[in-house]
N, C-alpha and C. Protein backbone atom coordinates (compact mmCIF):
# COMPACT_ATOMS: atom_id res chain seq x y z
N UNK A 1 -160.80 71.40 69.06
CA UNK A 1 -161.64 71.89 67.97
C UNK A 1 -163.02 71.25 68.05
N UNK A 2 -163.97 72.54 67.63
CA UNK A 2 -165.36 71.33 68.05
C UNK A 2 -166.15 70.91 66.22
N UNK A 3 -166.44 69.68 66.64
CA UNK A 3 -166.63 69.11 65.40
C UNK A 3 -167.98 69.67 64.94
N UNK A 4 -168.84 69.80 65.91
CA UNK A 4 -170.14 69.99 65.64
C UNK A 4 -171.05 70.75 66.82
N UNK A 5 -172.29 71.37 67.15
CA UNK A 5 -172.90 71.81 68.24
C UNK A 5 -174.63 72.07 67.70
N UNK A 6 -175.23 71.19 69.05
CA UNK A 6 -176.44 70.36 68.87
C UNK A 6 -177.00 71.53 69.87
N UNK A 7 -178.19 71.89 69.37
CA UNK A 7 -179.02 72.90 69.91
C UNK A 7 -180.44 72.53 69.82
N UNK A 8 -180.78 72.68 71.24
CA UNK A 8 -182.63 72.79 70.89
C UNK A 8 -183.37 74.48 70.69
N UNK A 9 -183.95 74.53 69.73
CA UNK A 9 -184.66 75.66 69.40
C UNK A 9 -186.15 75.68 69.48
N UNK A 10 -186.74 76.41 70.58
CA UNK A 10 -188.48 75.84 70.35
C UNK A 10 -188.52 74.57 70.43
N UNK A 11 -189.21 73.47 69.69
CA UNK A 11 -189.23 72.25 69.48
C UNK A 11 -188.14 71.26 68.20
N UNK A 12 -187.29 72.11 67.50
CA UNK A 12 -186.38 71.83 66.72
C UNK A 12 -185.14 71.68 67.63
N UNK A 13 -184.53 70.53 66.64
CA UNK A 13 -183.17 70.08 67.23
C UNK A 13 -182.14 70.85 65.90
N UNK A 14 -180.95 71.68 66.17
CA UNK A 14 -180.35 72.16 65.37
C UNK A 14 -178.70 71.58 65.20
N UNK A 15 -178.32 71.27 64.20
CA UNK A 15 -176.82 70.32 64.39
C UNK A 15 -175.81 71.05 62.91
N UNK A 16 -174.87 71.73 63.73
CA UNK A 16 -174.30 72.44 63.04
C UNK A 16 -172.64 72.56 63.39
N UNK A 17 -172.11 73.02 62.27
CA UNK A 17 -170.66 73.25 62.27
C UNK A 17 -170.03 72.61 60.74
N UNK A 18 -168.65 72.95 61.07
CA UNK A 18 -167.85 72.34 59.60
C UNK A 18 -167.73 70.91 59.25
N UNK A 19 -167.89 70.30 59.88
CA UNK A 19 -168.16 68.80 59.55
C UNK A 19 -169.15 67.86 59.24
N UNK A 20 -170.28 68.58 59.70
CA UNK A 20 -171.72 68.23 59.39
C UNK A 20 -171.89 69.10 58.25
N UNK A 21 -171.62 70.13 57.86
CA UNK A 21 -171.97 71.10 56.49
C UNK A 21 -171.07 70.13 55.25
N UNK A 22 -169.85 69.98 55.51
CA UNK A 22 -169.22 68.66 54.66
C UNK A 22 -170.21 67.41 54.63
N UNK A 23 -170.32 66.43 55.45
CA UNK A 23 -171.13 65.80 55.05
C UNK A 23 -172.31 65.57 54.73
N UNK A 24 -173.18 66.76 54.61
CA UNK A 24 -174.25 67.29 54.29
C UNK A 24 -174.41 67.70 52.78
N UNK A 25 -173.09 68.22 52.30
CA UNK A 25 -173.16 68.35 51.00
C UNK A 25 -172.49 67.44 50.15
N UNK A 26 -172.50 66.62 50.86
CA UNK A 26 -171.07 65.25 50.44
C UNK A 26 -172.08 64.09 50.21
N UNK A 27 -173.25 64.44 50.57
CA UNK A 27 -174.57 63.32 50.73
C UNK A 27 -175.72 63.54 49.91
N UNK A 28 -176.11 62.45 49.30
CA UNK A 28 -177.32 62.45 48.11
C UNK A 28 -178.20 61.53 48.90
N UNK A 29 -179.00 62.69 49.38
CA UNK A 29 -180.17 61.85 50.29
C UNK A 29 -181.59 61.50 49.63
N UNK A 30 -181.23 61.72 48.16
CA UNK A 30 -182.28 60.82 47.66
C UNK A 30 -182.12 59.44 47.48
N UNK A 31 -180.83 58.65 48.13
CA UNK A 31 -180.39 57.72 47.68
C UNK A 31 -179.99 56.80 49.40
N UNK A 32 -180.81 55.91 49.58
CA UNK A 32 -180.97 54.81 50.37
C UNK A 32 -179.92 54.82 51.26
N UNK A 33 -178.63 54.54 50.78
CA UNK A 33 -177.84 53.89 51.45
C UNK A 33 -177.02 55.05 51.51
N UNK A 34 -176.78 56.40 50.76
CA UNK A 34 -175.91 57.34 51.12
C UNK A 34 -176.34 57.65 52.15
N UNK A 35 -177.65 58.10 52.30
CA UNK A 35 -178.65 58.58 53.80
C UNK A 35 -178.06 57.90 54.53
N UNK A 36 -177.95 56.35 54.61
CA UNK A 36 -178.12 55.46 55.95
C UNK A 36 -176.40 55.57 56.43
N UNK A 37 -175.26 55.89 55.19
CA UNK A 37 -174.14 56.38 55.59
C UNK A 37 -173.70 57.75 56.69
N UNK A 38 -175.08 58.66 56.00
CA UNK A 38 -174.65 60.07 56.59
C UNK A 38 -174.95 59.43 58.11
N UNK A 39 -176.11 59.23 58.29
CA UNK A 39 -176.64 58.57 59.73
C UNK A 39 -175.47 57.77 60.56
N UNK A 40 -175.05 56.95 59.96
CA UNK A 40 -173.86 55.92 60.62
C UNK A 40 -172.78 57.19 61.03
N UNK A 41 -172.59 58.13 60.04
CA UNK A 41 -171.22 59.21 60.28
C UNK A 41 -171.74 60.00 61.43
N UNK A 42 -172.83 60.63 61.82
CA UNK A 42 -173.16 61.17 62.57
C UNK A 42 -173.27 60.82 64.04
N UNK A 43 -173.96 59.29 63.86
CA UNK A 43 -173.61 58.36 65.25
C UNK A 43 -172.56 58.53 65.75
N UNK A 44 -171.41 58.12 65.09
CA UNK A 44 -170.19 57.69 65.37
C UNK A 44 -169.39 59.33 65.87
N UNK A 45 -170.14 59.90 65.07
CA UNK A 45 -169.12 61.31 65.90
C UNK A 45 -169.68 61.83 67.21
N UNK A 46 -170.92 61.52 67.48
CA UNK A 46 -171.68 61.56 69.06
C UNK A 46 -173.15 62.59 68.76
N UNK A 47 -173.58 62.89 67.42
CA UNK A 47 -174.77 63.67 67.38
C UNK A 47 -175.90 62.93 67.83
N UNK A 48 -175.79 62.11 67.36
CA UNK A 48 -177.31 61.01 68.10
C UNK A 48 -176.93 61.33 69.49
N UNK A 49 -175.90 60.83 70.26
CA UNK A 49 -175.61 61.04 71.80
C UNK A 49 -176.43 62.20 72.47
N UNK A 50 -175.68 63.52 71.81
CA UNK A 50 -176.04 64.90 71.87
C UNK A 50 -177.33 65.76 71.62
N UNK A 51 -178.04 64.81 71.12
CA UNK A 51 -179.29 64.79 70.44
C UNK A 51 -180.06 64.48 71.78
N UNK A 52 -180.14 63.26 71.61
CA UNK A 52 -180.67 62.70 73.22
C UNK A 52 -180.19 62.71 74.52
N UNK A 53 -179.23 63.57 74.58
CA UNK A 53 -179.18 64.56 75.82
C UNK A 53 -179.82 65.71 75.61
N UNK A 54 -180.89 66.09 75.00
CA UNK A 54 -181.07 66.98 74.77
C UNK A 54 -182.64 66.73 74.46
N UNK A 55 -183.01 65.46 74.84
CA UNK A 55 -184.74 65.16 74.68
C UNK A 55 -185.54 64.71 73.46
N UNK A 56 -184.43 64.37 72.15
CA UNK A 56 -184.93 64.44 70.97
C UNK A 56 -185.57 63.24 71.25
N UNK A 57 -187.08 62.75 70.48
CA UNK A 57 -187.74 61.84 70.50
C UNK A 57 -187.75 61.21 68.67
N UNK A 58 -188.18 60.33 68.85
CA UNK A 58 -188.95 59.88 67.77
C UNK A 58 -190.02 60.91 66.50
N UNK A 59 -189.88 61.35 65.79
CA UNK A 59 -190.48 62.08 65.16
C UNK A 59 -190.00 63.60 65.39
N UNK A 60 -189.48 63.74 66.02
CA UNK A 60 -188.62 65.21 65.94
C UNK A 60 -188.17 65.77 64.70
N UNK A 61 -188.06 67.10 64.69
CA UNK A 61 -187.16 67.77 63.40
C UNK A 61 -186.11 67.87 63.98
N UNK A 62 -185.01 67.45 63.14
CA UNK A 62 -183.91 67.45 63.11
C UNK A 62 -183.26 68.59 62.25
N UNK A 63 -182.51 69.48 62.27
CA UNK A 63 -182.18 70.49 60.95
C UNK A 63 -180.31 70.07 60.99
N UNK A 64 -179.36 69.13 60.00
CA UNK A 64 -178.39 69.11 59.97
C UNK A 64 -177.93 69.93 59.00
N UNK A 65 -177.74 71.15 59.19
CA UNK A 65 -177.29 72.65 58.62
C UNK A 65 -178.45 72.71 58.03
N UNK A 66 -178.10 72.87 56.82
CA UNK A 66 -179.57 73.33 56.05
C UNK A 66 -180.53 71.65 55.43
N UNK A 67 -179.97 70.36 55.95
CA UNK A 67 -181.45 69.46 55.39
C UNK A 67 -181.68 69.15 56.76
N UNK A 68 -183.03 69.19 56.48
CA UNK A 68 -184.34 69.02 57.61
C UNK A 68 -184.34 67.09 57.42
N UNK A 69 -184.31 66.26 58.96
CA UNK A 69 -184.51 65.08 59.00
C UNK A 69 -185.39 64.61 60.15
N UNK A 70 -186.26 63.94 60.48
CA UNK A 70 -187.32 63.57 61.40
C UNK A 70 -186.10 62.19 62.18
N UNK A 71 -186.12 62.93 63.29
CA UNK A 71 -185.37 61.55 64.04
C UNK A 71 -186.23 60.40 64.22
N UNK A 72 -185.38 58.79 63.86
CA UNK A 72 -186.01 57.79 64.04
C UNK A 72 -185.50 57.06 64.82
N UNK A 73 -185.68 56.70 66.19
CA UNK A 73 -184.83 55.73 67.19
C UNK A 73 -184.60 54.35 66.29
N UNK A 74 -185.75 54.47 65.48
CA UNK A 74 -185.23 52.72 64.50
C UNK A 74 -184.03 52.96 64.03
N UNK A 75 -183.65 53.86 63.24
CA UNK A 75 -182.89 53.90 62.57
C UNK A 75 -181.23 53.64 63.37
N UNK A 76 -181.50 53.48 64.58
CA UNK A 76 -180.24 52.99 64.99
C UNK A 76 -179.55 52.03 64.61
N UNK A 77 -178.06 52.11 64.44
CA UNK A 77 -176.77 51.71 64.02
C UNK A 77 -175.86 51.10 64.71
């Protein structure tokens, strides 16, 4: 079963499927540390990996279903 599927579009990175749409709506990203959770969940399932097989840089758009996020290599976990 695939958990998730990371697409480049134009200059957008696209990250989609049933598990990222769950934790996407499972997440209050006005709030510090839920954000820095979704991020840790996403690592750990291999989207960062998949991401940067795929060229994402620093300042990129990121679209995880429908919220838009600017990738930050800092933000590594």
């Amino acid at each position: 079963k695939v958990r998730f599927k990371v697409e480049k579009v134009d200059d957008q990175f696209m990250v989609t499927g049933p598990e990222i749409k769950k934790w996407v709506a499972m997440t209050n990203f006005d709030n510090f540390d839920a954000t820095d959770r979704f991020y840790r969940i996403i690592k750990r399932m291999g989207v960062v990996k998949a991401l940067k097989k795929l060229g994402v840089k620093t300042g990129d758009k990121v679209y995880c279903e429908d919220y838009e996020l600017t990738f930050d290599e800092t933000l590594e976990v």
